[in-house]
Protein backbone atom coordinates (compact mmCIF):
# COMPACT_ATOMS: atom_id res chain seq x y z
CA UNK A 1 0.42 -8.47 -4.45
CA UNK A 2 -1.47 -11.07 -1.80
CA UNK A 3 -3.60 -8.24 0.10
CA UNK A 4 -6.65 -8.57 -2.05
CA UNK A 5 -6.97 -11.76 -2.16
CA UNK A 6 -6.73 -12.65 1.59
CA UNK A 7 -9.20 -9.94 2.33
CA UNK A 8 -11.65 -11.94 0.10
CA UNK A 9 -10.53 -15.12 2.14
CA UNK A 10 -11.21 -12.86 5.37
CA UNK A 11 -14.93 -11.64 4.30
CA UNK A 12 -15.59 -15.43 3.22
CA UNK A 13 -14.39 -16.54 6.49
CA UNK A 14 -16.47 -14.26 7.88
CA UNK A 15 -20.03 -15.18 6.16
CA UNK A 16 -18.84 -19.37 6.67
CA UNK A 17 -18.58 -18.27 10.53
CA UNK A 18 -21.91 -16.49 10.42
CA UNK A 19 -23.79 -19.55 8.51
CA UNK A 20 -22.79 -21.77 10.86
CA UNK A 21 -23.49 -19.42 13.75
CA UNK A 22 -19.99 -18.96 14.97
CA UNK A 23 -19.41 -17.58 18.59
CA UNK A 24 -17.90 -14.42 18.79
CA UNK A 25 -14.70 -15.83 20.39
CA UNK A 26 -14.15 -17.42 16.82
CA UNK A 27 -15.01 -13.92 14.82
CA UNK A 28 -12.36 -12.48 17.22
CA UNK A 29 -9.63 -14.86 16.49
CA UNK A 30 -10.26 -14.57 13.12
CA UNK A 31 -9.67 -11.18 12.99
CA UNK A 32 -6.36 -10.94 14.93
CA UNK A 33 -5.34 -13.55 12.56
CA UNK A 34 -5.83 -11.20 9.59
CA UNK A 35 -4.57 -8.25 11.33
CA UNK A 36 -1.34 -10.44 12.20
CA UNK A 37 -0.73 -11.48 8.58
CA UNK A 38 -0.99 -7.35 7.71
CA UNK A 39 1.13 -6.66 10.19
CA UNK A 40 4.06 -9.26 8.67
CA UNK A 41 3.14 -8.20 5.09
CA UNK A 42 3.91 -4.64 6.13
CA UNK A 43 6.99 -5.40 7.42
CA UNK A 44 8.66 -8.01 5.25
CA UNK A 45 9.19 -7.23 1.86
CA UNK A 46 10.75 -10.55 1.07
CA UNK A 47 6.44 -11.50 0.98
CA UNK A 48 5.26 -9.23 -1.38
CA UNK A 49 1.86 -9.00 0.18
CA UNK A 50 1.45 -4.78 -0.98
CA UNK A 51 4.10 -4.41 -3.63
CA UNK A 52 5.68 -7.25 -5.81
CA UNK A 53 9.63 -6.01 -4.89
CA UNK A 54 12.84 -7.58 -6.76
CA UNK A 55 14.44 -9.57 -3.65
CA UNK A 56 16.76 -11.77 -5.06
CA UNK A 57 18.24 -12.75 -8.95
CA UNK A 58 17.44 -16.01 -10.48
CA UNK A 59 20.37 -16.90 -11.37
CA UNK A 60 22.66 -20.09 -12.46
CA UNK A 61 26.03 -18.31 -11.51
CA UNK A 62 28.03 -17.41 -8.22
CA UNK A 63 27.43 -13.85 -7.90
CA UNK A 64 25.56 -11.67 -5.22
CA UNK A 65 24.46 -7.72 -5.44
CA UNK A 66 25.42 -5.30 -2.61
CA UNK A 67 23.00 -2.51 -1.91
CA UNK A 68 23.28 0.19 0.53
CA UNK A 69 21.03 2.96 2.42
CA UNK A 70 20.39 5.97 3.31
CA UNK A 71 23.50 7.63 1.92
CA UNK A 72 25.45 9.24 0.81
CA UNK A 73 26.86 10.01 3.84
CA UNK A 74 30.63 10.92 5.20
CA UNK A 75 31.57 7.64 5.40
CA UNK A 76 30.43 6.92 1.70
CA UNK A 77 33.67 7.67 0.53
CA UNK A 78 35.32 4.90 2.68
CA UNK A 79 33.13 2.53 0.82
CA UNK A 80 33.57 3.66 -2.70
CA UNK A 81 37.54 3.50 -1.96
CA UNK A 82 36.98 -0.18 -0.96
CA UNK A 83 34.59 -0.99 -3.97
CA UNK A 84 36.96 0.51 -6.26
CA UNK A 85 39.93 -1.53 -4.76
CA UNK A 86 38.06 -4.68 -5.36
CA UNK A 87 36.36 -3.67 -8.61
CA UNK A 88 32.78 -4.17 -7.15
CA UNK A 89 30.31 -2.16 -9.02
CA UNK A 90 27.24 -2.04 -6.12
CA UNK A 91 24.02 -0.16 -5.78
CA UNK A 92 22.81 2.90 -3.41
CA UNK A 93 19.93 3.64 -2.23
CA UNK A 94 20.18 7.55 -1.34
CA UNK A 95 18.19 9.65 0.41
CA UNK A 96 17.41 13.18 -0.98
CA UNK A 97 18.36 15.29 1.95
CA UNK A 98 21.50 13.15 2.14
CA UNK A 99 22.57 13.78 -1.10
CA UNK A 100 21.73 17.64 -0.75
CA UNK A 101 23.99 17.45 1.89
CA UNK A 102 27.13 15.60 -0.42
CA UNK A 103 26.68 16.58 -3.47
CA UNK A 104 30.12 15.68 -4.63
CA UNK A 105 30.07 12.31 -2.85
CA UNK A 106 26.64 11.59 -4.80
CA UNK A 107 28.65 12.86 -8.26
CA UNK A 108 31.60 10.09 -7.41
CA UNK A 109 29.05 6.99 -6.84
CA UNK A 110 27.50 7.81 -10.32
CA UNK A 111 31.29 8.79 -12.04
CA UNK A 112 32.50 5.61 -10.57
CA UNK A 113 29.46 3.23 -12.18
CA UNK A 114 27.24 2.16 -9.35
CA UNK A 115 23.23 1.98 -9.70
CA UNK A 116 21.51 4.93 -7.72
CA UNK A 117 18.24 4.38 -6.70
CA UNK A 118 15.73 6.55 -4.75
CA UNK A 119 15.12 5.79 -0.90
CA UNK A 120 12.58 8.64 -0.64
CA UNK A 121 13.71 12.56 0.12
CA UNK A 122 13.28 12.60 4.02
CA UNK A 123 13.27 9.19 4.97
CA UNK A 124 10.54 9.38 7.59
CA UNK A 125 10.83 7.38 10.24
CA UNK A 126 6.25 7.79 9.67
CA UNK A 127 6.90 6.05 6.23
CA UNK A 128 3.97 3.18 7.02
CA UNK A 129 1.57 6.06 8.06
CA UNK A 130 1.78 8.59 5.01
CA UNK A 131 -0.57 9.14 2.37
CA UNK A 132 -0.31 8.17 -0.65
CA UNK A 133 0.21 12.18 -1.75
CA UNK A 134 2.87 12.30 0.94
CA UNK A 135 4.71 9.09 -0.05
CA UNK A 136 4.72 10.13 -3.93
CA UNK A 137 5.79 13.48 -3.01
CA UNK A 138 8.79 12.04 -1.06
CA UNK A 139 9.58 9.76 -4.29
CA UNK A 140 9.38 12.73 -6.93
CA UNK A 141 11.45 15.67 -4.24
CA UNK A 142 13.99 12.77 -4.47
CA UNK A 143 13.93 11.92 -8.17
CA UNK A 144 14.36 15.90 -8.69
CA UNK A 145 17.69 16.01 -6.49
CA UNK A 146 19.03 13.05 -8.24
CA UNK A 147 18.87 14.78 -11.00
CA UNK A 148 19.55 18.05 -10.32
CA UNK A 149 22.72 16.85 -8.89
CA UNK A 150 23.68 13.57 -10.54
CA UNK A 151 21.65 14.24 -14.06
CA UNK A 152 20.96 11.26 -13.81
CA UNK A 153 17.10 9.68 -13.45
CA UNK A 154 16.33 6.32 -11.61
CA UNK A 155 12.95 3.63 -11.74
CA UNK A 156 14.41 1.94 -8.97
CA UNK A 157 13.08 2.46 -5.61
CA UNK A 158 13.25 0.69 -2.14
CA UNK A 159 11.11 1.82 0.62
CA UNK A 160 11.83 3.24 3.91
CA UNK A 161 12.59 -0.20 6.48
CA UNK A 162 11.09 -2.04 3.58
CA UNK A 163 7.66 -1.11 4.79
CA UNK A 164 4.94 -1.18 2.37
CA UNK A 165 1.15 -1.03 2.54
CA UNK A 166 -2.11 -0.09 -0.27
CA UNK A 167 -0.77 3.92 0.34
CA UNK A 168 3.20 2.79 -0.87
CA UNK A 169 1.87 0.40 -3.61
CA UNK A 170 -0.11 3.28 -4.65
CA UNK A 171 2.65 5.95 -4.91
CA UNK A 172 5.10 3.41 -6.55
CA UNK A 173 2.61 2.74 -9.54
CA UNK A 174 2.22 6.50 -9.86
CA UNK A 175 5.77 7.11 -9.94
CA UNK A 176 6.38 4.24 -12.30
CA UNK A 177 8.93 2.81 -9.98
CA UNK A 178 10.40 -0.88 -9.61
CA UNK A 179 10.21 -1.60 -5.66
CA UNK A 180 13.37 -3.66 -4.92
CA UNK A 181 13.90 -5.47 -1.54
CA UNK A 182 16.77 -8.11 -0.18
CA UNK A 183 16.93 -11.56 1.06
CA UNK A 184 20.07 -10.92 3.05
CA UNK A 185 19.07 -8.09 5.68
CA UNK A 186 22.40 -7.57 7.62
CA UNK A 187 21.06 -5.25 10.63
CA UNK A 188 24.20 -3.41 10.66
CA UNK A 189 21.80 -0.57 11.74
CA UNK A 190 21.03 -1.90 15.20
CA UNK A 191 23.66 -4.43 15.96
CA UNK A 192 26.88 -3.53 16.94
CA UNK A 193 28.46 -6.39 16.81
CA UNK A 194 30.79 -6.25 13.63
CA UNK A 195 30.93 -10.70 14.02
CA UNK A 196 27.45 -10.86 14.70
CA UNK A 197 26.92 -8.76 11.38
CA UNK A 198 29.54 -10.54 9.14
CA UNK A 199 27.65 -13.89 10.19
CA UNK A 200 24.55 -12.47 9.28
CA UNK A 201 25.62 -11.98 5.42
CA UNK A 202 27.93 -14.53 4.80
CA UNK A 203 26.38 -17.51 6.69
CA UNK A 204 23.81 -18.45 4.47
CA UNK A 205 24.54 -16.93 1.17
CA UNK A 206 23.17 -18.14 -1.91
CA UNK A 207 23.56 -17.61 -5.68
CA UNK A 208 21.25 -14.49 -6.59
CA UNK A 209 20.96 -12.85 -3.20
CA UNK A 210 20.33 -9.10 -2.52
CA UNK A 211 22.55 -8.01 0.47
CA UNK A 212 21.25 -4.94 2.52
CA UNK A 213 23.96 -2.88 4.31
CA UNK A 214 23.90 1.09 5.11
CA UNK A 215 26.70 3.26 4.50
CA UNK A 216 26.33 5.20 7.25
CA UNK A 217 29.15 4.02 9.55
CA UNK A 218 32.65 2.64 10.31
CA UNK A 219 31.23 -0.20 11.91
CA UNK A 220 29.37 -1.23 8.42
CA UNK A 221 32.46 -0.36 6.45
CA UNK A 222 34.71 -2.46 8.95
CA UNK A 223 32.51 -5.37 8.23
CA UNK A 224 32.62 -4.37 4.28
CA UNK A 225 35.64 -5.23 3.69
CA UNK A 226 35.79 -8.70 5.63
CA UNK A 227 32.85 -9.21 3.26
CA UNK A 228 34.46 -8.75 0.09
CA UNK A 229 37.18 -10.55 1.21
CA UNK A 230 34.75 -13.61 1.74
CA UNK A 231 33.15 -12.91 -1.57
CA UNK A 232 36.75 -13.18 -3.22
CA UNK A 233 38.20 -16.29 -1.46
CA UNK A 234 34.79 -18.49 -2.29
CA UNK A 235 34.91 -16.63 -5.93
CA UNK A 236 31.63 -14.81 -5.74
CA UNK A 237 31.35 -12.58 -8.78
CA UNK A 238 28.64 -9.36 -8.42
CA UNK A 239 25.83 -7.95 -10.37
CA UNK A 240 24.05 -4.86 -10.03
CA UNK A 241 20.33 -4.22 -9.89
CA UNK A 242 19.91 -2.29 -12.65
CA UNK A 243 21.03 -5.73 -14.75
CA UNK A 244 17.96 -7.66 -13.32
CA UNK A 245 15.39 -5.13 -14.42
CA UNK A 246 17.50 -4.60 -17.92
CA UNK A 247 16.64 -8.93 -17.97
CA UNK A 248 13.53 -8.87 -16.40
């Protein structure tokens, strides 16, 4: 976590300004270069700047992890048909209303030995703005449905669009939860270009990366299996996340 830290870099800023009789033009640019650097800490995970969150595996062999959101949804079973054809083992992220909603699909990820971890009950599209009651509410209404449903319990979380701020970090200590992020953000949520969004994983993968996809659509599953295909010719192996906290 970098946010304490840089505000103490801010406030002695500040006083070095104020010594040396600094005109308010400078005071000003100061500050909208602090509130910038909030601003990108909020929104990339990959920086840690709120919450220290698992982005990628250190790692010595070929292998990747494939994680998905804000399922399970009716497409979910598409994907686990896929997975199961290629023997991946993956990791989802569900949402608690979602899995209220397939029950039976949530049952099969667990029967069929992928990681479940909690993506909050509502997924609130407010996330950055909630207290820190709110937040850890939304964590523990989700940790019940997992397992009322899946009897199953989870210390993996990932936030809501990966935002995080003091009110997140907060609610993930009190939860005892292990934040986990990506370093491969697909954006199969707001491209629809199924190229554009195979190019986006596969161009730049490395040993140890976290791969973000949603199974929420056909578009996403369309691209899934071009993916695995990729991760078979170039003899990628997978891991799961629940094997880097089991190492960490």
């Amino acid at each position: 976590m970098k946010h304490y830290p840089f505000i103490i870099f801010y406030m002695f800023c500040n006083v070095f300004i104020y010594a040396f009789h600094g005109s308010f033009w400078v005071y000003l640019a100061t500050f909208f270069a602090f509130s910038s650097v909030i601003v990108w800490g909020s929104f990339d995970i990959q920086l840690g700047y709120f919450v220290n969150s698992i982005t990628h595996k250190r790692t010595k062999l070929k292998e990747v992890t494939l994680t998905f959101d804000d399922g399970p949804t009716e497409f979910t079973p598409q994907f686990l048909d896929l997975l199961k054809e290629y023997n991946i083992k993956a990791t989802f992220f569900c949402i608690g209303k979602q899995i209220e909603k397939y029950p039976e699909t949530f049952k099969r990820i667990i029967l069929e030995g992928h990681t479940i971890g909690n993506h909050t009950f509502s997924h609130s599209n407010n996330t950055g703005f909630l207290s820190t009651s709110k937040i850890t509410n939304e964590i523990e209404r989700c940790d019940e449905i997992i397992f009322k449903v899946g009897n199953i319990k989870t210390n993996l979380y990932r936030p809501p669009f990966g935002v995080t701020n003091p009110n997140i970090a907060k609610a993930i200590k009190k939860t005892h939860k292990k934040s986990i992020g990506w370093n491969i953000r697909s954006l199969d949520t707001i491209t629809s270009d199924e190229k554009k969004i195979y190019k986006k994983v596969t161009k730049s993968l490395k040993k140890g990366n976290i791969i973000l996809l949603h199974d929420t659509s056909q578009k996403t599953y369309n691209v899934l299996a071009d993916i695995l295909l990729f991760l078979k010719e170039r003899k990628y192996s997978t891991f799961t996340i629940n094997s880097i906290i089991k190492n960490d």
